[in-house]
C-alpha atoms as a PDB file:
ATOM      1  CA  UNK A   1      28.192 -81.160  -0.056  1.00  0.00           C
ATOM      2  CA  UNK A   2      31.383 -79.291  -1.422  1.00  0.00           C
ATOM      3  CA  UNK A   3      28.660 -76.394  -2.934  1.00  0.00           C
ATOM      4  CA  UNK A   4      26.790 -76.237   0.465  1.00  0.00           C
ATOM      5  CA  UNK A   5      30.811 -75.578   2.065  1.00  0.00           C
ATOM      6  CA  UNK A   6      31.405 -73.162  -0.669  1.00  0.00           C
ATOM      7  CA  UNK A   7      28.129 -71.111  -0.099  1.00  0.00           C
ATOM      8  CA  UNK A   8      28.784 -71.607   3.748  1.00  0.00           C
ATOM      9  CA  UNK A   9      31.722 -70.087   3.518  1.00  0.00           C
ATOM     10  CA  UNK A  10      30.810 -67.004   1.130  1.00  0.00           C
ATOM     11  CA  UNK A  11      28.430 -66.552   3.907  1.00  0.00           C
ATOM     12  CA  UNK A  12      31.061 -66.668   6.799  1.00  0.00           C
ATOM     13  CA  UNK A  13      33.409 -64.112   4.695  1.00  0.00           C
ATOM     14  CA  UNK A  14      29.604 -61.433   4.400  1.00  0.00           C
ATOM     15  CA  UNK A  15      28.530 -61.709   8.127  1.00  0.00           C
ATOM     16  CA  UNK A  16      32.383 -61.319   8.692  1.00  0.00           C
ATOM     17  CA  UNK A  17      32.752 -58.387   6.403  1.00  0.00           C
ATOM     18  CA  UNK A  18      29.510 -56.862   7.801  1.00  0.00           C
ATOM     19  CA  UNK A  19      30.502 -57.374  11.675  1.00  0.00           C
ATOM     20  CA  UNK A  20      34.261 -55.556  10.765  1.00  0.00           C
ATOM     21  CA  UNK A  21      32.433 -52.664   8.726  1.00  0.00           C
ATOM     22  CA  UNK A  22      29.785 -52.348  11.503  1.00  0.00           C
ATOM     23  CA  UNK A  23      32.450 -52.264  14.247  1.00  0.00           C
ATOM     24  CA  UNK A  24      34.635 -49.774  12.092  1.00  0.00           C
ATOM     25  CA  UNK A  25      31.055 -47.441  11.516  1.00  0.00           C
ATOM     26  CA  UNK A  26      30.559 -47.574  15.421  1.00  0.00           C
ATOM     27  CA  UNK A  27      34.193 -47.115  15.907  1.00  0.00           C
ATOM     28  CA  UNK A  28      33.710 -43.890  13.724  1.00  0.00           C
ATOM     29  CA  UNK A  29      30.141 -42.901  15.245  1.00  0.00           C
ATOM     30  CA  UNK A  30      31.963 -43.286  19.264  1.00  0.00           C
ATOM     31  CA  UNK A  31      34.862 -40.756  17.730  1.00  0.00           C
ATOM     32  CA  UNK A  32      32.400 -38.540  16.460  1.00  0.00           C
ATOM     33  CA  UNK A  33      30.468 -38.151  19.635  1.00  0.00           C
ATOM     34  CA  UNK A  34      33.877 -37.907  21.572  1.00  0.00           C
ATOM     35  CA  UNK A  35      34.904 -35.015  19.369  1.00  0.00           C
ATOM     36  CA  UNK A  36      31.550 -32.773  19.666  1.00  0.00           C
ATOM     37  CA  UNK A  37      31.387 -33.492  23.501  1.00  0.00           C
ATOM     38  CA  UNK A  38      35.233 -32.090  23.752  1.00  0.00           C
ATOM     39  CA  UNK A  39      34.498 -29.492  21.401  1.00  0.00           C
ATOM     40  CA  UNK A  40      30.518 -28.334  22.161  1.00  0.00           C
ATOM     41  CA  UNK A  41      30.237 -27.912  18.275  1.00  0.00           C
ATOM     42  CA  UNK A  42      27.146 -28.175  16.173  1.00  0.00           C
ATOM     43  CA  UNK A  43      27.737 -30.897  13.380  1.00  0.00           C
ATOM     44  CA  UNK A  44      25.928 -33.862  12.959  1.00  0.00           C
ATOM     45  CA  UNK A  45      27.467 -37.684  12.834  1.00  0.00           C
ATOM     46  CA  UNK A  46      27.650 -38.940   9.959  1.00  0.00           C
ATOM     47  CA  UNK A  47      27.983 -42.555   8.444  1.00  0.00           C
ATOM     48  CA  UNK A  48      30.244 -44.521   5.341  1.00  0.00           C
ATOM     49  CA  UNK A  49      27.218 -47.505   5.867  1.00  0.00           C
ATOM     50  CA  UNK A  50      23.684 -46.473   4.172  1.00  0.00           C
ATOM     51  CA  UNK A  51      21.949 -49.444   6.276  1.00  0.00           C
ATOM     52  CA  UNK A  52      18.798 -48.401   7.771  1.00  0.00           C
ATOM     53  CA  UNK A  53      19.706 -49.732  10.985  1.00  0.00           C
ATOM     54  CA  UNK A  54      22.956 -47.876  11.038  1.00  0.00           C
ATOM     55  CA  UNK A  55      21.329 -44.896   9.696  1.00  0.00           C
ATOM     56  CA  UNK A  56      17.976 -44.958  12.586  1.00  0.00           C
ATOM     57  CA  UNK A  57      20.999 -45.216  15.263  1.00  0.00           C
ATOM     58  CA  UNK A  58      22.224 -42.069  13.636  1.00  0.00           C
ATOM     59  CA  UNK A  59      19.466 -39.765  13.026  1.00  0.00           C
ATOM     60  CA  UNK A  60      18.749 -40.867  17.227  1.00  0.00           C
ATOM     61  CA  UNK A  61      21.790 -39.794  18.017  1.00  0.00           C
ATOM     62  CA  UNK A  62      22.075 -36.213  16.211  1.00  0.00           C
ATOM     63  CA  UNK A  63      18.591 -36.132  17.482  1.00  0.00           C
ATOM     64  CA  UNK A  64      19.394 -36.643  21.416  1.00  0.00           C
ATOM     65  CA  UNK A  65      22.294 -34.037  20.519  1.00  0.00           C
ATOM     66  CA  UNK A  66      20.082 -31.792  18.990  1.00  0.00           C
ATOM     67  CA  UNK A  67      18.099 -31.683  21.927  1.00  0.00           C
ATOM     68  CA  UNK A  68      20.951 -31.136  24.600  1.00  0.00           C
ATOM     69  CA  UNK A  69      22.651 -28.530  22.150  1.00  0.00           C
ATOM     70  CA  UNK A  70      18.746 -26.457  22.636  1.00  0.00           C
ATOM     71  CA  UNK A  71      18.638 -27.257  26.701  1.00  0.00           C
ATOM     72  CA  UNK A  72      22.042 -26.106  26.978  1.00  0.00           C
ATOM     73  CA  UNK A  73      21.258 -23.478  25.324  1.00  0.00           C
ATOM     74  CA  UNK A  74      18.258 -22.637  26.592  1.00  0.00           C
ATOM     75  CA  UNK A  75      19.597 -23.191  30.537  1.00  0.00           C
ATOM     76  CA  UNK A  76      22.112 -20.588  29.240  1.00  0.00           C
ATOM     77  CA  UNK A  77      20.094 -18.039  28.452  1.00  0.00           C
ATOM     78  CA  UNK A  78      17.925 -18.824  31.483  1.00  0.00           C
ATOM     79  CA  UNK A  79      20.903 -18.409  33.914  1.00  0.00           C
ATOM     80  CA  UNK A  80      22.092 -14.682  32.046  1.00  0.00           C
ATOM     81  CA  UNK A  81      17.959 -13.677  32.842  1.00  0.00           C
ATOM     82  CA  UNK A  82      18.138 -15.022  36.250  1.00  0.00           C
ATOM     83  CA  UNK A  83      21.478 -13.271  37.043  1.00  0.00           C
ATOM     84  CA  UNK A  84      20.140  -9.722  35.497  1.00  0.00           C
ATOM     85  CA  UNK A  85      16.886 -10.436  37.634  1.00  0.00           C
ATOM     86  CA  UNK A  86      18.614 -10.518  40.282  1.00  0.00           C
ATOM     87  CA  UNK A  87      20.862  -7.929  40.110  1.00  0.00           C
ATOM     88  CA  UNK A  88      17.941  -5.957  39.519  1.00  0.00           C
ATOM     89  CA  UNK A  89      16.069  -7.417  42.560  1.00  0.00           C
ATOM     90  CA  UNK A  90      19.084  -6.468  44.599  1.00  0.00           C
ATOM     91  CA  UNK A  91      18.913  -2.903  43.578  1.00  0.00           C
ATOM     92  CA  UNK A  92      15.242  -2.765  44.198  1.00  0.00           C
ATOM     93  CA  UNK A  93      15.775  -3.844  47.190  1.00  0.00           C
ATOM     94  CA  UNK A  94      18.896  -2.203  48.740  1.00  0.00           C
ATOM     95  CA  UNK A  95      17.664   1.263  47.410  1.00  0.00           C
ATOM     96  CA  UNK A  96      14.468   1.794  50.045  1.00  0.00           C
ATOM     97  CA  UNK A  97      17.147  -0.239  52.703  1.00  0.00           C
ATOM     98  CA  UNK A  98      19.426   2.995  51.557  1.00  0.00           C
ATOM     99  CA  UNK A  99      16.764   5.084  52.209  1.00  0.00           C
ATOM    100  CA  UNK A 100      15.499   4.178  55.622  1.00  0.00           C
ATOM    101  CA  UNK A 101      19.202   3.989  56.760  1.00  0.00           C
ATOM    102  CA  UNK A 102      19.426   7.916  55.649  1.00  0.00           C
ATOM    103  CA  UNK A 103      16.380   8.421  57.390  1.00  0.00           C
ATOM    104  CA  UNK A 104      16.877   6.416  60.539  1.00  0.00           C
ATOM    105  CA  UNK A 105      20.362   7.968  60.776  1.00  0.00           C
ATOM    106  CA  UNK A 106      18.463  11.538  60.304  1.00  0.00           C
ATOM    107  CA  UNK A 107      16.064  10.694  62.815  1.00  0.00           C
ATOM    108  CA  UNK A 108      18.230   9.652  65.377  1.00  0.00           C
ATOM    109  CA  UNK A 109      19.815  13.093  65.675  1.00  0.00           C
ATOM    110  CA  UNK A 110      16.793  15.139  64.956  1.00  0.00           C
ATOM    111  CA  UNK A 111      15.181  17.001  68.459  1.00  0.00           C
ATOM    112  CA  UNK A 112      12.361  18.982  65.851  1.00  0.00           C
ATOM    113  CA  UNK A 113       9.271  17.021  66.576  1.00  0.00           C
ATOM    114  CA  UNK A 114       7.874  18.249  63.384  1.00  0.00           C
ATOM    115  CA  UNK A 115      10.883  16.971  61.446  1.00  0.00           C
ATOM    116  CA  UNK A 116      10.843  14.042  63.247  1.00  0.00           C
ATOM    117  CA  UNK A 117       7.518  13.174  62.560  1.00  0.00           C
ATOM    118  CA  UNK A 118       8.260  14.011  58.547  1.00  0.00           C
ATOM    119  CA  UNK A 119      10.974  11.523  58.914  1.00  0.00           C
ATOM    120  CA  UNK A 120       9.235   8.753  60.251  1.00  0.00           C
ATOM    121  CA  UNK A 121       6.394   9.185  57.513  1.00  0.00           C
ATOM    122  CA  UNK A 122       9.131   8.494  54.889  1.00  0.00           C
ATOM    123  CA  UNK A 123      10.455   5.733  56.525  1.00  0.00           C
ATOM    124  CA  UNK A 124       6.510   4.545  57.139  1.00  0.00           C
ATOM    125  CA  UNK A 125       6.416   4.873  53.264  1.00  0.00           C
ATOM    126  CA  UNK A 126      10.338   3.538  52.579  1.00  0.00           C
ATOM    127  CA  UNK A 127       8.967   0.199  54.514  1.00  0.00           C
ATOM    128  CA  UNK A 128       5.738  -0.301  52.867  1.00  0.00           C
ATOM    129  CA  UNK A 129       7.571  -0.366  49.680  1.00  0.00           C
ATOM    130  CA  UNK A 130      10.197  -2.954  50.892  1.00  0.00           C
ATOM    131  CA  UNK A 131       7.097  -5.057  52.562  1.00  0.00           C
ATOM    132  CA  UNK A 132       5.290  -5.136  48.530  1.00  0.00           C
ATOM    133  CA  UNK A 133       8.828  -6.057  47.123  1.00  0.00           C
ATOM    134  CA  UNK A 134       9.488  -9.038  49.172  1.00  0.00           C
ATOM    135  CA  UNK A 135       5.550  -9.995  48.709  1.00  0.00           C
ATOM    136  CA  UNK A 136       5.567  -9.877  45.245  1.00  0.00           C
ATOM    137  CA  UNK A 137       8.392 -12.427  45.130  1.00  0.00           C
ATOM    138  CA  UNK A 138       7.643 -14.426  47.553  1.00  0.00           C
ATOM    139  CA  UNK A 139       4.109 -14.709  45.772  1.00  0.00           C
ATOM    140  CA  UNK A 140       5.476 -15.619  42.535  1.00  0.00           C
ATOM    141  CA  UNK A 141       7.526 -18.086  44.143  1.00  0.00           C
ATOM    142  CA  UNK A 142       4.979 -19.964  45.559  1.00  0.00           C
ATOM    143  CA  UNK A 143       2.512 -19.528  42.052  1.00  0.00           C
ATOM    144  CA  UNK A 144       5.421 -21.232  40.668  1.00  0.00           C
ATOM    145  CA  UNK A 145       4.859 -24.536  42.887  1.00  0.00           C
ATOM    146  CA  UNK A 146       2.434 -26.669  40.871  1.00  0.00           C
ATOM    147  CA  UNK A 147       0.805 -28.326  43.941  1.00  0.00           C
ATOM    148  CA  UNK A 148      -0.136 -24.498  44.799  1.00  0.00           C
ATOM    149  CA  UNK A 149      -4.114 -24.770  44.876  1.00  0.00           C
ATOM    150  CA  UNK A 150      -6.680 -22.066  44.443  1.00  0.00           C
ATOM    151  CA  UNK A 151     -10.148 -22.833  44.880  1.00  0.00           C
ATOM    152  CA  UNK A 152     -12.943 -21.312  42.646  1.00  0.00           C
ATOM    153  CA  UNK A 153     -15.941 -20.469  43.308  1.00  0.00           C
ATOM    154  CA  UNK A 154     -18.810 -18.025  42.516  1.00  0.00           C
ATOM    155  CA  UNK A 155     -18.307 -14.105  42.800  1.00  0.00           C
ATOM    156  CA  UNK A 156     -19.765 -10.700  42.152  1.00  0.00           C
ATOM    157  CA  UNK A 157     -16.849  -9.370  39.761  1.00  0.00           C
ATOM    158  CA  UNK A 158     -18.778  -6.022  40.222  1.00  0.00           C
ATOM    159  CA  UNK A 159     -18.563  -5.516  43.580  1.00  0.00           C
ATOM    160  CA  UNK A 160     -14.624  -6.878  43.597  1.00  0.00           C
ATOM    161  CA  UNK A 161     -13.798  -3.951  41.033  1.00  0.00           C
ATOM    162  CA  UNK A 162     -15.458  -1.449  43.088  1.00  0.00           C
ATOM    163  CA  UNK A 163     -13.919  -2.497  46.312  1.00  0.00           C
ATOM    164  CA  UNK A 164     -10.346  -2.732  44.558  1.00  0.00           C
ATOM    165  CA  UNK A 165     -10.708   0.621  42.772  1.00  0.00           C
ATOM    166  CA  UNK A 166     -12.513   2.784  45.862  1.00  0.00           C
ATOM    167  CA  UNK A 167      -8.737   1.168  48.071  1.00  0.00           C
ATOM    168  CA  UNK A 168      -6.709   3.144  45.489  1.00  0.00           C
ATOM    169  CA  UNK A 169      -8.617   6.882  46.305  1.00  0.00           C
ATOM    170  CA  UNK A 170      -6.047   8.076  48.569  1.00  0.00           C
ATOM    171  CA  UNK A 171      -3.392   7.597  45.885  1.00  0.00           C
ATOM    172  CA  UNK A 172      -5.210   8.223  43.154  1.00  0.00           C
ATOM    173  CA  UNK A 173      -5.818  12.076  45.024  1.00  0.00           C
ATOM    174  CA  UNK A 174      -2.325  12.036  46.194  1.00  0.00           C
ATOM    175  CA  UNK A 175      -1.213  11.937  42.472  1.00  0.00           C
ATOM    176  CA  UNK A 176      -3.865  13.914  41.162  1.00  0.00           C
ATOM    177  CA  UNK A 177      -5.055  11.113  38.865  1.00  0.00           C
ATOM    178  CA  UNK A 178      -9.143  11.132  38.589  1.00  0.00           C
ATOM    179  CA  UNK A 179      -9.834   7.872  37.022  1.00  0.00           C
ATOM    180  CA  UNK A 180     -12.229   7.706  34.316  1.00  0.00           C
ATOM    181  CA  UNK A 181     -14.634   4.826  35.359  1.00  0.00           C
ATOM    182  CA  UNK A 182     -17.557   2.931  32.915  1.00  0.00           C
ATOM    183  CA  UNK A 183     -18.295   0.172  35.770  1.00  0.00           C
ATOM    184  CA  UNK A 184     -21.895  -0.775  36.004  1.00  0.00           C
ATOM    185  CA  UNK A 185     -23.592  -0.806  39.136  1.00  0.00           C
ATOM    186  CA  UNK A 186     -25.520  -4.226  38.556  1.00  0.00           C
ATOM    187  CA  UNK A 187     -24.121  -7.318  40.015  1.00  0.00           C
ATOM    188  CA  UNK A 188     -22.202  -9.555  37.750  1.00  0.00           C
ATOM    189  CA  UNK A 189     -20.948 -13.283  38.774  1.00  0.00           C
ATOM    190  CA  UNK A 190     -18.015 -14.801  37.156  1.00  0.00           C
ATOM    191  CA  UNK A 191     -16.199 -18.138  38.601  1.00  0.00           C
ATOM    192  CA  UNK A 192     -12.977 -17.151  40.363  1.00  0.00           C
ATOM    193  CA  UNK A 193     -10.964 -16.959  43.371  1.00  0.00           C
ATOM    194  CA  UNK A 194     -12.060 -13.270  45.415  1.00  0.00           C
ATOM    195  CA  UNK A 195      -8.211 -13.198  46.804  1.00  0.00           C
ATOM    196  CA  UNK A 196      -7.049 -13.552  43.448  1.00  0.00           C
ATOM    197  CA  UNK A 197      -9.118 -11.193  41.273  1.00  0.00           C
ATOM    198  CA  UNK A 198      -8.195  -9.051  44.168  1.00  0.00           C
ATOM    199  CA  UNK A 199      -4.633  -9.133  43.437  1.00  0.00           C
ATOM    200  CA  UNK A 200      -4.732  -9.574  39.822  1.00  0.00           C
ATOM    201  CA  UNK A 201      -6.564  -5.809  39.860  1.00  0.00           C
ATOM    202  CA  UNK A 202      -4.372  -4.596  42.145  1.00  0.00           C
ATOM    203  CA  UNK A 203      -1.256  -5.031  40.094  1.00  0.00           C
ATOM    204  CA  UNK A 204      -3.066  -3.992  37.490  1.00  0.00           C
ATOM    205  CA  UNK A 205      -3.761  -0.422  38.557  1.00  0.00           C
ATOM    206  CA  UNK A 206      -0.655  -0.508  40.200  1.00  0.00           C
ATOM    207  CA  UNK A 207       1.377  -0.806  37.355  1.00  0.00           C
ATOM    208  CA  UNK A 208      -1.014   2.081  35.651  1.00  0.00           C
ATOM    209  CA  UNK A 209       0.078   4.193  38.450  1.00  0.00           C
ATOM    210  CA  UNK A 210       3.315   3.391  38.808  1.00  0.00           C
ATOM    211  CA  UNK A 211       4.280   3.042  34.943  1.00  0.00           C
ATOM    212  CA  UNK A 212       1.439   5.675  33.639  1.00  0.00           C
ATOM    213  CA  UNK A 213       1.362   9.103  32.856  1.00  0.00           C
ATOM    214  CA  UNK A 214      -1.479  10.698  34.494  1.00  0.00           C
ATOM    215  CA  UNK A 215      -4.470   9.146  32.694  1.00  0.00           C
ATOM    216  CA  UNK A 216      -6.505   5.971  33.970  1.00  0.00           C
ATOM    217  CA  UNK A 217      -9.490   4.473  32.134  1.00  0.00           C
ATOM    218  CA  UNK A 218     -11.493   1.544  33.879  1.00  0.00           C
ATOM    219  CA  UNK A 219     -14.367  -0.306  32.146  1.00  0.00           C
ATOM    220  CA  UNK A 220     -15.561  -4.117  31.123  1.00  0.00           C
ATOM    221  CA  UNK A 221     -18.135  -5.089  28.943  1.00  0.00           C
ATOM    222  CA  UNK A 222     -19.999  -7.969  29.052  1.00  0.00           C
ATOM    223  CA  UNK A 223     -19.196 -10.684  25.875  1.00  0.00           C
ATOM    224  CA  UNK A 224     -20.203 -14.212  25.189  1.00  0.00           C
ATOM    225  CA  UNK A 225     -19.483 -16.562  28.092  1.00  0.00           C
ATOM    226  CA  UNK A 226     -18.281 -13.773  30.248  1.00  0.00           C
ATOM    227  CA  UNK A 227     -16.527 -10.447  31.352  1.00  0.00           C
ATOM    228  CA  UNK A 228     -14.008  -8.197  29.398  1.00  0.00           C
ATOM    229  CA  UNK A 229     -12.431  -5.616  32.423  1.00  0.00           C
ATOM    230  CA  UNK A 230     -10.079  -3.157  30.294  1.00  0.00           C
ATOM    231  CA  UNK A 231      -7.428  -0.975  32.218  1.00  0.00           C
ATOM    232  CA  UNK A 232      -6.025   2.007  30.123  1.00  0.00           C
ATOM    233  CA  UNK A 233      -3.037   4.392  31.182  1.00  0.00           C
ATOM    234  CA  UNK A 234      -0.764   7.117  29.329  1.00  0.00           C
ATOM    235  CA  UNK A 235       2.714   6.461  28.620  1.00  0.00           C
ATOM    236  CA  UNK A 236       5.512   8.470  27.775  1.00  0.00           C
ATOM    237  CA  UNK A 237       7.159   6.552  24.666  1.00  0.00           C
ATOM    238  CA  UNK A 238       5.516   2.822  23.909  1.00  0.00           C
ATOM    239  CA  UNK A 239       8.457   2.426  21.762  1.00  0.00           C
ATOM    240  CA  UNK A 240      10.217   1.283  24.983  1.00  0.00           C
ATOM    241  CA  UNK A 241       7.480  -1.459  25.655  1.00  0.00           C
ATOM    242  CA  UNK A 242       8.299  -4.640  24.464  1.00  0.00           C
ATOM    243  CA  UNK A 243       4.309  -6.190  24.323  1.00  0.00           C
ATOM    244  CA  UNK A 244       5.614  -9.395  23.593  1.00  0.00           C
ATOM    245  CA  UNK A 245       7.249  -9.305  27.239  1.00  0.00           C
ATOM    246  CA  UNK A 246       5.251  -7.170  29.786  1.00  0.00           C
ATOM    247  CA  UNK A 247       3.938 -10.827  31.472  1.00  0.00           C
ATOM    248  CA  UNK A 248       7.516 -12.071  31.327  1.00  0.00           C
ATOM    249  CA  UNK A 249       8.952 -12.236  35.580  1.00  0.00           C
ATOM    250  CA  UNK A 250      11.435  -9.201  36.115  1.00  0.00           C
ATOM    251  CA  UNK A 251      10.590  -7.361  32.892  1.00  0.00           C
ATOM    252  CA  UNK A 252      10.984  -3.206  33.260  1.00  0.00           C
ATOM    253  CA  UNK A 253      10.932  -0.868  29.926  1.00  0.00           C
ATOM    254  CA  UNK A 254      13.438   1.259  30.324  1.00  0.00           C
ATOM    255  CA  UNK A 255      11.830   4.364  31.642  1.00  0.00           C
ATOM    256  CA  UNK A 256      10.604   2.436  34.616  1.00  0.00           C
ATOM    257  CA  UNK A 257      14.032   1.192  35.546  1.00  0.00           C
ATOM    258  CA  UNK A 258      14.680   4.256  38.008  1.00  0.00           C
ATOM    259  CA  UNK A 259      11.033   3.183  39.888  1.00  0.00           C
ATOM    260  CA  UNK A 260      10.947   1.123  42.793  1.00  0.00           C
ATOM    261  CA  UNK A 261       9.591  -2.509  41.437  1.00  0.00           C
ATOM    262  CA  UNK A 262      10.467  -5.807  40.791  1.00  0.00           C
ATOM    263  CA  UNK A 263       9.210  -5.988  37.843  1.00  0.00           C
ATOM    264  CA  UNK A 264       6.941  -8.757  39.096  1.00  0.00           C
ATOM    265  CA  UNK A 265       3.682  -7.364  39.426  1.00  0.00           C
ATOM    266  CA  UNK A 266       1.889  -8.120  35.562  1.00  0.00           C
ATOM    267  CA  UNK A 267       3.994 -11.450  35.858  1.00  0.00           C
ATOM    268  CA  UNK A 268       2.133 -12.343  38.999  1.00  0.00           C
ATOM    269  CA  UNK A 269      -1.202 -10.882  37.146  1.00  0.00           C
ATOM    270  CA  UNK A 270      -0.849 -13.775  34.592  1.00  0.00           C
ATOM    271  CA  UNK A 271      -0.141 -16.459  36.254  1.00  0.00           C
ATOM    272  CA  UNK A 272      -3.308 -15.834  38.759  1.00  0.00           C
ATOM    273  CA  UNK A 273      -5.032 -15.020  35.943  1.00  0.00           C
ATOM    274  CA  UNK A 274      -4.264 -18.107  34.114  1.00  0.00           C
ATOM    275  CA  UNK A 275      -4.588 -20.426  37.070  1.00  0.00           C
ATOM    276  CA  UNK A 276      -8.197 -19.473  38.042  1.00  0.00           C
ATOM    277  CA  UNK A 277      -9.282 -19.938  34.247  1.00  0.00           C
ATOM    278  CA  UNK A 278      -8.861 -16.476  32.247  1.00  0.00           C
ATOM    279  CA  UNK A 279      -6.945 -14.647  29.869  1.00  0.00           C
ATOM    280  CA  UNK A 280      -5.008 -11.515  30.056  1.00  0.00           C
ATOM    281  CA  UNK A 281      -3.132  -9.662  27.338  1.00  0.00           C
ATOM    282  CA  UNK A 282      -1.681  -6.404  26.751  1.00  0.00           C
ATOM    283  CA  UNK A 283      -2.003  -3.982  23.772  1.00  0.00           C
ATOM    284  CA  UNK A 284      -0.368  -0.444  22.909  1.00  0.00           C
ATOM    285  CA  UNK A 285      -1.822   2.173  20.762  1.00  0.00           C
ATOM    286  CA  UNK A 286      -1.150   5.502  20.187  1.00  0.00           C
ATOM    287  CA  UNK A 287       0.950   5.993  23.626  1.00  0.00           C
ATOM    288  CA  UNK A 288      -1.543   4.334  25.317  1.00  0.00           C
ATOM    289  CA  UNK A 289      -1.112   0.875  27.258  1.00  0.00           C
ATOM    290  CA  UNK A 290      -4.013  -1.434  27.711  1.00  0.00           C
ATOM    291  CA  UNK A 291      -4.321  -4.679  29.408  1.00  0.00           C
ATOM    292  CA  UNK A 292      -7.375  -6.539  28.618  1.00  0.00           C
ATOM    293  CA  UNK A 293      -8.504  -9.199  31.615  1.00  0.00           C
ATOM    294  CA  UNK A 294     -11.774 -12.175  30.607  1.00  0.00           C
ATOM    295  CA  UNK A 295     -12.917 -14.167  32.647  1.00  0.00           C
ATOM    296  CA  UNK A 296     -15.758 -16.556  32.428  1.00  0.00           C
ATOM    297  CA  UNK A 297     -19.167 -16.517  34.198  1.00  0.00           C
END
């Protein structure tokens, strides 16, 4: 009896010893976490107590911190991008709003019919281009609503192309770009969504308009499983393309800043392209930009 009260009470004094030196360790740990929330710094909690229990708390904890530290982070750098976006939205935006007030206030005092009619031909023009800025972001907007459905179906990709590329004559002429074309004429199905091939071309040769420098090469090929369509345009200096971000919302190299855009139009490219099932990526070589479109039949 006296050696079972003995051992009982070595056993008290253990679990006794262990409950103060786990209350002290969670003490510690609570102090810890107070001290990196008041300070946003990056070290890790530490423990005195190498018990695995203690220790599993611990690594759960620097984990979950870990984790915030990144979001935090990462919300950060999301809100600096979203802040120059829009700043450079704004600019897009207020410069044709500039520009039709000049003209508007131009036209208003103007009795030359001939000048008048010159005047409302720019502002024609000035609101076209505010009517494709607001439509490219409000597109991307809703592209960026998951329950956003497009339905796919069947379609002559060959036909599509043709259509898309014969809408772009009269500024293909205006500019005095001839595009150098290597379409087939034979009729060539791929699963897809018509409105959004449509686009995704569109912005395309858009951007090899807007961005290029004079010279426009059109062609696909046919590969295993499907279609390759390749766009090709001249630039000035592809040391001021950043590959890695043409897809990327709001993204402008820098000699395309002083060009009315938003920036949007590749962005909007991918994500159609992605959503009806293909793939689009860009290349540069030798001052030449490419973006490469595949779909599947």
């Amino acid at each position: 009896m006296v050696y079972f009260i003995i051992i009982l009470s070595f056993l008290l004094i253990f679990i006794s010893s262990k409950y103060i030196l786990y209350r002290r360790q969670i003490s510690d740990i609570c102090r810890q976490m107070d001290f990196i929330r008041e300070n946003e710094t990056n070290i890790f909690i530490s423990s005195d107590i190498m018990q695995s229990e203690i220790l599993s708390l611990i690594d759960n904890i620097n984990e979950l911190n870990e984790r915030h530290r990144r979001e935090k982070l990462d919300m950060r750098k999301k809100d600096m991008h979203l802040k120059a976006a829009l700043t450079n939205v704004s600019h897009d935006i207020r410069t044709p709003l500039t520009s039709l007030k000049g003209y508007f206030e131009l036209l208003s005092g103007q009795e030359d019919e001939g000048k008048k009619k010159e005047y409302m031909a720019v502002i024609d023009g000035k609101l076209k281009e505010l009517t494709e800025l607001l439509d490219e972001l409000f597109t991307y907007t809703r592209l960026k609503n998951e329950e956003y459905k497009i339905e796919i179906r069947k379609y002559d990709f060959t036909k599509l192309v043709l259509e898309i590329i014969f809408s772009f004559y009269g500024e293909f002429k205006k500019r005095g770009i001839k595009p150098e074309l290597d379409i087939c004429e034979e009729s060539l199905f791929i699963s897809c969504n018509e409105t959004a091939v449509r686009r995704i071309l569109s912005n395309i040769i858009k951007n090899a308009i807007l961005h290029g420098n004079g010279m426009i090469k059109m062609h696909y090929r046919i590969i295993a499983g499907g279609i390759e369509f390749i766009c090709e345009n001249n630039i000035e200096n592809s040391d001021n393309i950043d590959i890695s971000q043409v897809f990327d919302r709001f993204y402008k190299a820098d000699d395309a800043r002083s060009k009315v855009s938003t920036g949007l139009g590749l962005a909007i490219a991918n994500e159609l392209t992605e959503r009806i099932g293909g793939n689009i990526r860009a290349e540069c070589k030798d001052n030449i930009f490419i973006i490469i479109l595949t779909f599947r039949e």
